[in-house]
PDB file of N, CA and C in Angstrom:
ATOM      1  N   UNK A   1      46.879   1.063 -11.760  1.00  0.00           N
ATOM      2  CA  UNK A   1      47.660  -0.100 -12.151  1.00  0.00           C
ATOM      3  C   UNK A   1      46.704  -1.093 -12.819  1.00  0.00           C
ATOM      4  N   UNK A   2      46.954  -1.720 -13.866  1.00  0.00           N
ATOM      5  CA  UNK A   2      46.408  -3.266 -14.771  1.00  0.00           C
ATOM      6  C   UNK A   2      46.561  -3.937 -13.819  1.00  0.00           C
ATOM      7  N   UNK A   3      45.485  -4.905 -13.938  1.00  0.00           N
ATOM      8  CA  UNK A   3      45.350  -6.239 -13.997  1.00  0.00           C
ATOM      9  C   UNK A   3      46.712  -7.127 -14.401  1.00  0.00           C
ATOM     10  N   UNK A   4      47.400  -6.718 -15.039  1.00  0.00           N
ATOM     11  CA  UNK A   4      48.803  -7.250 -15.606  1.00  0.00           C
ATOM     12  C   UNK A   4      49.609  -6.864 -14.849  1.00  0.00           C
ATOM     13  N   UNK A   5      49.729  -5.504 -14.758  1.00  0.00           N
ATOM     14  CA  UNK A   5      50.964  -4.638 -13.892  1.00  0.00           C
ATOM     15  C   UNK A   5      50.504  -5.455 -12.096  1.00  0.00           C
ATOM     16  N   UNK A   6      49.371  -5.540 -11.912  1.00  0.00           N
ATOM     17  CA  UNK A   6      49.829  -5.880 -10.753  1.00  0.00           C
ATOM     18  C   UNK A   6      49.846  -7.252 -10.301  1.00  0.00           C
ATOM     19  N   UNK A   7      49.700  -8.402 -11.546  1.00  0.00           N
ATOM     20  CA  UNK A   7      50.016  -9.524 -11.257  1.00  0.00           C
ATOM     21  C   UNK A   7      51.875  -9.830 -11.322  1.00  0.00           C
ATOM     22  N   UNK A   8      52.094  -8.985 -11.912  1.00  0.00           N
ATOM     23  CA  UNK A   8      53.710  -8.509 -12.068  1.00  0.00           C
ATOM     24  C   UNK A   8      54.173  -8.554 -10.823  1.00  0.00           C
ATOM     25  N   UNK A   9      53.755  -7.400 -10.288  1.00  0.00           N
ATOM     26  CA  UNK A   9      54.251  -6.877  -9.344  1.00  0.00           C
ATOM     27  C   UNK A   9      54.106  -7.836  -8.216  1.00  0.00           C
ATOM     28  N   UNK A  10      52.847  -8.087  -7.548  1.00  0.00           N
ATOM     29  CA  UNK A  10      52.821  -9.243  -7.330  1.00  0.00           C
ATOM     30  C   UNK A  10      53.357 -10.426  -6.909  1.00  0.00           C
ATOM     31  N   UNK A  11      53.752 -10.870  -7.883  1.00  0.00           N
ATOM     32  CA  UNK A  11      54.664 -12.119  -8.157  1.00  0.00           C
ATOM     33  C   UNK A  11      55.883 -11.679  -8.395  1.00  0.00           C
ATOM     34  N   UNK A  12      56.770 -10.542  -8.336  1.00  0.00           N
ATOM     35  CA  UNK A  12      57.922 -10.080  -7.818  1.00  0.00           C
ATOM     36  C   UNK A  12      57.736 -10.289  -6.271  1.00  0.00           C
ATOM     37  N   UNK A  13      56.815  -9.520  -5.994  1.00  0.00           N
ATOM     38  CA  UNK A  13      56.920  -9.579  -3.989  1.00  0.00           C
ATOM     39  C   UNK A  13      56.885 -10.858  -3.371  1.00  0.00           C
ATOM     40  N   UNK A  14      56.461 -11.890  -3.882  1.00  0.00           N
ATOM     41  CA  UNK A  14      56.511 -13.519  -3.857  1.00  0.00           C
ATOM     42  C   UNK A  14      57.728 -13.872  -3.640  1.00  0.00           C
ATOM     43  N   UNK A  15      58.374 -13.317  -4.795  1.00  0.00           N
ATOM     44  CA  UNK A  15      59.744 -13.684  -5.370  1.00  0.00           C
ATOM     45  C   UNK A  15      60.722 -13.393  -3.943  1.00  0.00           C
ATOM     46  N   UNK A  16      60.760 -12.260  -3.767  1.00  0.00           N
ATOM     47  CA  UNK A  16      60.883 -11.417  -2.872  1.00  0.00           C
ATOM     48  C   UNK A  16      61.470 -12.196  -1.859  1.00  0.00           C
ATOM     49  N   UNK A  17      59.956 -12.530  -1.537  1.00  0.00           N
ATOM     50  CA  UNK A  17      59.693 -12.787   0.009  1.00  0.00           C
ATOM     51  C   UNK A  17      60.483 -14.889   0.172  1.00  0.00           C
ATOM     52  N   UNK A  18      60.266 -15.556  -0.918  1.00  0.00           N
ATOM     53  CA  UNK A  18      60.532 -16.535  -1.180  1.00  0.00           C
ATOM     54  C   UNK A  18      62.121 -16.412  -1.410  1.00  0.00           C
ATOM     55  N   UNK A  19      62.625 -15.542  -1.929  1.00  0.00           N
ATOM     56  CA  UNK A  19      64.188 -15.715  -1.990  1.00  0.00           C
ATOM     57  C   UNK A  19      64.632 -15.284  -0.736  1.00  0.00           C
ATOM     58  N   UNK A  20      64.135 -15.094   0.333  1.00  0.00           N
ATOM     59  CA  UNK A  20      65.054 -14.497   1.322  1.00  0.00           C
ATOM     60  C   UNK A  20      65.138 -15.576   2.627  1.00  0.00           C
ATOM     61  N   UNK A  21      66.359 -16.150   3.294  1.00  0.00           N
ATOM     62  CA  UNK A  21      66.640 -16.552   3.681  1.00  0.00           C
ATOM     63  C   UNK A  21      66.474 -16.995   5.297  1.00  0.00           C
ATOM     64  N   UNK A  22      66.230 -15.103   5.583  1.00  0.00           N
ATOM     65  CA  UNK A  22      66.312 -15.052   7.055  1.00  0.00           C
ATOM     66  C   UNK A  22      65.158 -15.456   7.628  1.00  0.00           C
ATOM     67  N   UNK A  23      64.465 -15.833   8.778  1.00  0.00           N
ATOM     68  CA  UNK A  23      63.472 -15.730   9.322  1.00  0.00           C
ATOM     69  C   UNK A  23      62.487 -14.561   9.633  1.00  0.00           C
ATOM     70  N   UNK A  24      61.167 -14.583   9.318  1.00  0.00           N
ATOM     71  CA  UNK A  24      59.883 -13.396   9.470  1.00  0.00           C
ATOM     72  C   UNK A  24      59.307 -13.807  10.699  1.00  0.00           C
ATOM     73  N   UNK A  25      59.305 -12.618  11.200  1.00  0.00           N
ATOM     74  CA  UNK A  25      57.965 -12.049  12.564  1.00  0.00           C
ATOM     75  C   UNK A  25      57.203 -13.123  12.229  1.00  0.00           C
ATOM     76  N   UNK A  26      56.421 -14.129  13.532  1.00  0.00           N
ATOM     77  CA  UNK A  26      55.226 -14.941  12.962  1.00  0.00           C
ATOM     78  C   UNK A  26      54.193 -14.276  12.467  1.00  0.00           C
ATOM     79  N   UNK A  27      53.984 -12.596  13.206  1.00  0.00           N
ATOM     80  CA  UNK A  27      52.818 -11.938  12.626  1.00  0.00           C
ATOM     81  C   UNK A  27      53.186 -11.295  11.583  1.00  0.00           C
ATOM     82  N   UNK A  28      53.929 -11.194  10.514  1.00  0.00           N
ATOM     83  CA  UNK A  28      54.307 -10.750   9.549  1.00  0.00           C
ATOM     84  C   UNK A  28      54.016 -11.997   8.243  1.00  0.00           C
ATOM     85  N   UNK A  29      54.864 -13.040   9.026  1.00  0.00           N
ATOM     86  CA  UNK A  29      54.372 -14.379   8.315  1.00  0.00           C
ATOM     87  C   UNK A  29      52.806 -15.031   8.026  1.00  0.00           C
ATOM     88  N   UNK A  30      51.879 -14.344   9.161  1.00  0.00           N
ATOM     89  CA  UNK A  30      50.957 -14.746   9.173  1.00  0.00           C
ATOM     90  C   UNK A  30      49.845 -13.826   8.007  1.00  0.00           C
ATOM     91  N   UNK A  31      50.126 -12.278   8.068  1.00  0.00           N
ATOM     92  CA  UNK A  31      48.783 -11.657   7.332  1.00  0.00           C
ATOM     93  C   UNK A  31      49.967 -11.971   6.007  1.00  0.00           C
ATOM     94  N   UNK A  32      51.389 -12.330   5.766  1.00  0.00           N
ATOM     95  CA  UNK A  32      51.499 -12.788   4.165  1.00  0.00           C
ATOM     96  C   UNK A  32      50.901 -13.912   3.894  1.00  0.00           C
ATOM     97  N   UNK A  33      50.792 -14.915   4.740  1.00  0.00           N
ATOM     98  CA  UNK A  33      49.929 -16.477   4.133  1.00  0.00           C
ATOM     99  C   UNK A  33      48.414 -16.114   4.074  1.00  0.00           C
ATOM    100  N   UNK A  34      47.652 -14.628   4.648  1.00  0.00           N
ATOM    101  CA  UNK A  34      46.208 -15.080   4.758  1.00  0.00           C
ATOM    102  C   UNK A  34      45.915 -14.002   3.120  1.00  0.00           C
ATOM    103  N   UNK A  35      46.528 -13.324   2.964  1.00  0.00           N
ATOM    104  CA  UNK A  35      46.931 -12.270   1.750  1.00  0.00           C
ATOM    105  C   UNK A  35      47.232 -13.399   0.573  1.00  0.00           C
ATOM    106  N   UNK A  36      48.254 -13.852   0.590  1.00  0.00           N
ATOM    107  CA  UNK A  36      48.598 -14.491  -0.456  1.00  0.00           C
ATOM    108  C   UNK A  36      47.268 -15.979  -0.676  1.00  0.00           C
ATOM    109  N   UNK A  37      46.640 -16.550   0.327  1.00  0.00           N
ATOM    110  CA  UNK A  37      46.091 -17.539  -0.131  1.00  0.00           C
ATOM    111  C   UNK A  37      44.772 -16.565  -0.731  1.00  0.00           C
ATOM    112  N   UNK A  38      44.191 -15.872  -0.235  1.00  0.00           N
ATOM    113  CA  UNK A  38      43.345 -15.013  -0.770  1.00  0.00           C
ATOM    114  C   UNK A  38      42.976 -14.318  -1.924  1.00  0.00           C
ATOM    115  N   UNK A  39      44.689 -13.627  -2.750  1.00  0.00           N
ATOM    116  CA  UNK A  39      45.162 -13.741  -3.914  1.00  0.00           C
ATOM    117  C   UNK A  39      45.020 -14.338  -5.428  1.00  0.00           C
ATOM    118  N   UNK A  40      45.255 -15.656  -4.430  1.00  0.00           N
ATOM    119  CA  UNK A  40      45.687 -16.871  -4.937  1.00  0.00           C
ATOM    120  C   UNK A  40      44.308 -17.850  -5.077  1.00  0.00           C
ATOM    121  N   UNK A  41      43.760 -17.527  -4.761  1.00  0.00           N
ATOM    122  CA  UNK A  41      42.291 -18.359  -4.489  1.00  0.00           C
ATOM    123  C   UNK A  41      42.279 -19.507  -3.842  1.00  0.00           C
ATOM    124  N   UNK A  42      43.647 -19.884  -3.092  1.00  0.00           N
ATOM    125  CA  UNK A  42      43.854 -20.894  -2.441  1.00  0.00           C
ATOM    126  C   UNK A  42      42.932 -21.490  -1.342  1.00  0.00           C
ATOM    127  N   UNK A  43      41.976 -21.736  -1.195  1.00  0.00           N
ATOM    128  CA  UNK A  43      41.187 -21.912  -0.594  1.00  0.00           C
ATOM    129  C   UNK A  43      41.130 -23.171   0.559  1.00  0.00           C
ATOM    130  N   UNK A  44      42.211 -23.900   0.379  1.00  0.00           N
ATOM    131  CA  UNK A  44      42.369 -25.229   1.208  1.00  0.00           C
ATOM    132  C   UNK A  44      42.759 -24.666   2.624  1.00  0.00           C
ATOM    133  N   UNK A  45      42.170 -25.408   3.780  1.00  0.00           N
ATOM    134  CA  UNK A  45      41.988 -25.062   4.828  1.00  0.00           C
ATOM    135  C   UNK A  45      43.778 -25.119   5.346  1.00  0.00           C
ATOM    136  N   UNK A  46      44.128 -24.648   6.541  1.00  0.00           N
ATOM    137  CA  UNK A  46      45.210 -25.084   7.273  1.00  0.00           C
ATOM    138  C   UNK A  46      45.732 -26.408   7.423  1.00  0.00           C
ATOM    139  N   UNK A  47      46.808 -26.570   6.922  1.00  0.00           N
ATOM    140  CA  UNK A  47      47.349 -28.108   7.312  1.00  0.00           C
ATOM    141  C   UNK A  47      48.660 -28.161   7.946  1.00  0.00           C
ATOM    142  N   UNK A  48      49.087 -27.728   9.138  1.00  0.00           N
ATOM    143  CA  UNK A  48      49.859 -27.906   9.904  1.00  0.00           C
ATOM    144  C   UNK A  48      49.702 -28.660  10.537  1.00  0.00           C
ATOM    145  N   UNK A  49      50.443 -30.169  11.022  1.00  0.00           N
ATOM    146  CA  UNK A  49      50.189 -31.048  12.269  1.00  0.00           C
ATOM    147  C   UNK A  49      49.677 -30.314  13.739  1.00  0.00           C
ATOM    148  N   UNK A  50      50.328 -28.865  13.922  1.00  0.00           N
ATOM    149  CA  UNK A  50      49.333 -28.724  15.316  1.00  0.00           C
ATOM    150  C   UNK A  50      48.851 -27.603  14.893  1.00  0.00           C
ATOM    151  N   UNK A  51      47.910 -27.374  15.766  1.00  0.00           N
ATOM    152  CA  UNK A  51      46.521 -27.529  15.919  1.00  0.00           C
ATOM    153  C   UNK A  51      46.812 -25.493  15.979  1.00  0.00           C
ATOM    154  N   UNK A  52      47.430 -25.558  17.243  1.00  0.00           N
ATOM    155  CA  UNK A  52      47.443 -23.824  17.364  1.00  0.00           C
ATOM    156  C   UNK A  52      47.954 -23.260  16.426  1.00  0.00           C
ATOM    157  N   UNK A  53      48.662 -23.214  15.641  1.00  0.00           N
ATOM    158  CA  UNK A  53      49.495 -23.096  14.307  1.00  0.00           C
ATOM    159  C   UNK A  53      47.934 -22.873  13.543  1.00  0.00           C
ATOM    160  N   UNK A  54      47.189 -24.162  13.105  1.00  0.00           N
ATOM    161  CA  UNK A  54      45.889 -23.710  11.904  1.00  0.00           C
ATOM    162  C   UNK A  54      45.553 -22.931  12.571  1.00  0.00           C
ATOM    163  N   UNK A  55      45.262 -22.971  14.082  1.00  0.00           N
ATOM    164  CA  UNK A  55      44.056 -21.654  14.565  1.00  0.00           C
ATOM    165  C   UNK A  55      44.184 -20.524  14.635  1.00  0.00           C
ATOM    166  N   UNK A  56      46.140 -19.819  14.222  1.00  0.00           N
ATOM    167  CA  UNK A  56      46.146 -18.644  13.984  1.00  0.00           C
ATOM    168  C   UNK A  56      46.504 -18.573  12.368  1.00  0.00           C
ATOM    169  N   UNK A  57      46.420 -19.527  11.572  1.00  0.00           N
ATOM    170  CA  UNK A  57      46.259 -19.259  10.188  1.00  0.00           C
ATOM    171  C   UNK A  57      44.723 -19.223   9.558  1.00  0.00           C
ATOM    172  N   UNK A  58      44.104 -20.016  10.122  1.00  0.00           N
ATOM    173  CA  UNK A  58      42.448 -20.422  10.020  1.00  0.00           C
ATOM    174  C   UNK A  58      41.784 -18.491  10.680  1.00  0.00           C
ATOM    175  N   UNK A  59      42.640 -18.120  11.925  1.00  0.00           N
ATOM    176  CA  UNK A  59      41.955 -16.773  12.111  1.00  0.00           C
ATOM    177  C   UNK A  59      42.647 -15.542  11.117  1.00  0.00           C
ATOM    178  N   UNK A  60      43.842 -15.360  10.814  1.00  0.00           N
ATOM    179  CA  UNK A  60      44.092 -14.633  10.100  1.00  0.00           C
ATOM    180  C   UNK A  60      43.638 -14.786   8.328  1.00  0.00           C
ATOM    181  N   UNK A  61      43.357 -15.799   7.868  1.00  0.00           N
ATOM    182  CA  UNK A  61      41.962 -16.230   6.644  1.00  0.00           C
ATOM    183  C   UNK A  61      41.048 -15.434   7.014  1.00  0.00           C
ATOM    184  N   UNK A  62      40.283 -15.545   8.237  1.00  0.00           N
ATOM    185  CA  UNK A  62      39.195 -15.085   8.819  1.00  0.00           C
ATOM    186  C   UNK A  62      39.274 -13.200   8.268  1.00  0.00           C
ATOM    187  N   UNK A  63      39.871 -12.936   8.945  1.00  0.00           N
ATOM    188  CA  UNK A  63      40.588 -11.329   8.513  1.00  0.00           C
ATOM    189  C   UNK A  63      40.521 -10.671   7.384  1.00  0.00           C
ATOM    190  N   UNK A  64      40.495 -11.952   6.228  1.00  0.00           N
ATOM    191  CA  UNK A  64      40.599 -11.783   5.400  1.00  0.00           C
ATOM    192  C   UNK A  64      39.387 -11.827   3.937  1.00  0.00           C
ATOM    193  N   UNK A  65      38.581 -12.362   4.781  1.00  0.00           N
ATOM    194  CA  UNK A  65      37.173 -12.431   4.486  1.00  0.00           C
ATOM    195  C   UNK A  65      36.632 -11.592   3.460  1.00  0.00           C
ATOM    196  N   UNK A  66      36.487 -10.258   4.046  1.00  0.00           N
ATOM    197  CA  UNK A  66      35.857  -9.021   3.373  1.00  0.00           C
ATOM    198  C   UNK A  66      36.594  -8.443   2.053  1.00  0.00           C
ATOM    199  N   UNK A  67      37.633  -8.998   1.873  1.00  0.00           N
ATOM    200  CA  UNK A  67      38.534  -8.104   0.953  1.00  0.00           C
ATOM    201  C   UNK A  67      38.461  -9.173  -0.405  1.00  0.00           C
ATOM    202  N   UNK A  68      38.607  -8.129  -1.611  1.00  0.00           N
ATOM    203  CA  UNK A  68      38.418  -8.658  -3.170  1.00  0.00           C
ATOM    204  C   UNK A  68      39.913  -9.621  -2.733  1.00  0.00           C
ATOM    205  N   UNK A  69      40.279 -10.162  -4.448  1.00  0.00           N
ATOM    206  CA  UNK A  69      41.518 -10.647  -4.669  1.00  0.00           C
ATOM    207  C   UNK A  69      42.296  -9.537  -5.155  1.00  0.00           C
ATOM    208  N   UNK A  70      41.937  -8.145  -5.734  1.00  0.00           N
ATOM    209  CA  UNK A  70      42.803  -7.199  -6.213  1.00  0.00           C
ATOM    210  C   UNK A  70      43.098  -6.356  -4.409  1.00  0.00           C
ATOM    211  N   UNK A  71      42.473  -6.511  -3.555  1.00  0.00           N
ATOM    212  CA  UNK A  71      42.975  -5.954  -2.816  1.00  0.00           C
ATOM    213  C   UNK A  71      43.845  -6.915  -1.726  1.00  0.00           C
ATOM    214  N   UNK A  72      44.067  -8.071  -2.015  1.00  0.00           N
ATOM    215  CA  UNK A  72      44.711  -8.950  -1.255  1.00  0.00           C
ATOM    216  C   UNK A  72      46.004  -8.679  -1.835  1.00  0.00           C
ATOM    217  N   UNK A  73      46.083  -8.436  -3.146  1.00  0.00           N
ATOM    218  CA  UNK A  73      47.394  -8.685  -4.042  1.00  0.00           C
ATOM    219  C   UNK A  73      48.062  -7.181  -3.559  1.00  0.00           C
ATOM    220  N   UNK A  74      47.589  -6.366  -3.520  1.00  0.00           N
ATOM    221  CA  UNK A  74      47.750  -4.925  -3.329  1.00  0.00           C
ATOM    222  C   UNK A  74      48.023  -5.208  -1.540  1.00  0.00           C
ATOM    223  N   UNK A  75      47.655  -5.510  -0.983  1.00  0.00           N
ATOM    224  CA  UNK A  75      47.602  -5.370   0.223  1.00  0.00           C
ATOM    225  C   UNK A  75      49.333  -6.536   0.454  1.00  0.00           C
ATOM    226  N   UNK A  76      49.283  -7.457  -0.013  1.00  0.00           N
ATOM    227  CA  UNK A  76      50.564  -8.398   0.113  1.00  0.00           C
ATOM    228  C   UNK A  76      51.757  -7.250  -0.892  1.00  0.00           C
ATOM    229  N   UNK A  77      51.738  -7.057  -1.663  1.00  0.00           N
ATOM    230  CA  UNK A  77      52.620  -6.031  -2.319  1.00  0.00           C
ATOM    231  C   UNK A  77      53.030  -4.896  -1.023  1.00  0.00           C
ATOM    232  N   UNK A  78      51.832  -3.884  -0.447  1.00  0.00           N
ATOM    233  CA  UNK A  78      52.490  -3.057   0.726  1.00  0.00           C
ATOM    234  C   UNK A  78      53.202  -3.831   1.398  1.00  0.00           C
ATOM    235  N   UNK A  79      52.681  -4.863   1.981  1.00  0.00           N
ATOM    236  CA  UNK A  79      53.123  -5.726   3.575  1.00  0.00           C
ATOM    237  C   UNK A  79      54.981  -5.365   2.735  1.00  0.00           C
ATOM    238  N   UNK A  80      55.274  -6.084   2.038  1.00  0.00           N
ATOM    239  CA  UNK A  80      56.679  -6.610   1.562  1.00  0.00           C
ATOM    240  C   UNK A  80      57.259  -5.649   1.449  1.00  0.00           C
ATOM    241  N   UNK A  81      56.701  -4.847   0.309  1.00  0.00           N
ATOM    242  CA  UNK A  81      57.664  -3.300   0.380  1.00  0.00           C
ATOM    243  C   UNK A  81      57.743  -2.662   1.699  1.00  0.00           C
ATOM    244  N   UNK A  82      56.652  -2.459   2.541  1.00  0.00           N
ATOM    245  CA  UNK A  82      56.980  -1.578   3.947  1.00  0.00           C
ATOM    246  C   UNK A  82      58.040  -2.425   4.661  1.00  0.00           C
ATOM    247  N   UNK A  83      58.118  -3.638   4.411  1.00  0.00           N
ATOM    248  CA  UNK A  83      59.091  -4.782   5.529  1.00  0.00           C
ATOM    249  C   UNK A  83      60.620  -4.642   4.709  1.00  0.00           C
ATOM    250  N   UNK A  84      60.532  -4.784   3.582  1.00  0.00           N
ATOM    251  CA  UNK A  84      62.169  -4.675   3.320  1.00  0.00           C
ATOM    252  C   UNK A  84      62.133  -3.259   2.505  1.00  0.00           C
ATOM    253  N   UNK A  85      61.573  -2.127   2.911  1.00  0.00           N
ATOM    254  CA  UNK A  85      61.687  -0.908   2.574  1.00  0.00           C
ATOM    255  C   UNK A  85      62.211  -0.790   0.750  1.00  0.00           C
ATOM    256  N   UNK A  86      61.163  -1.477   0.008  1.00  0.00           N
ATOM    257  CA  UNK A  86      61.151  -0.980  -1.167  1.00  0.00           C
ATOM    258  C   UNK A  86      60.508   0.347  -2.197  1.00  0.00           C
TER     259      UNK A  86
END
């Protein structure tokens, strides 16, 4: 897959995940925010008013450490397709 094809793709699974209504697993919710900021080069720390909330977004970042941005994007693309079986 390009560099193109999988910013595509990508940003369909965004789409995805952003158009849907229902509520996500917190741990489902959680490796998509440490994937997608990773992606994304989002680099700004946790800002939730409490505290345990950053410390399992601040650890799942952590997780996320070792991995490029092509494999964050690739890796958030599986998460979505395996969850709503695309």
């Amino acid at each position: 897959m390009t560099d193109e094809e999988l910013d595509i793709a990508f940003q369909e699974a965004v789409n995805v995940v952003n158009s849907c209504e229902e509520p996500f697993p917190a741990d489902f919710l959680l490796r998509l925010y440490a994937y997608y900021k990773k992606a994304t080069h989002n680099i700004d720390p946790p800002s939730s008013r409490k505290a345990l909330i950053n410390a399992f977004k601040a650890n799942a970042l952590f997780q996320t450490r070792g991995i490029s941005v092509r494999e964050a994007k690739e890796k958030y693309i599986d998460l979505v397709n395996d969850y709503f079986n695309l």
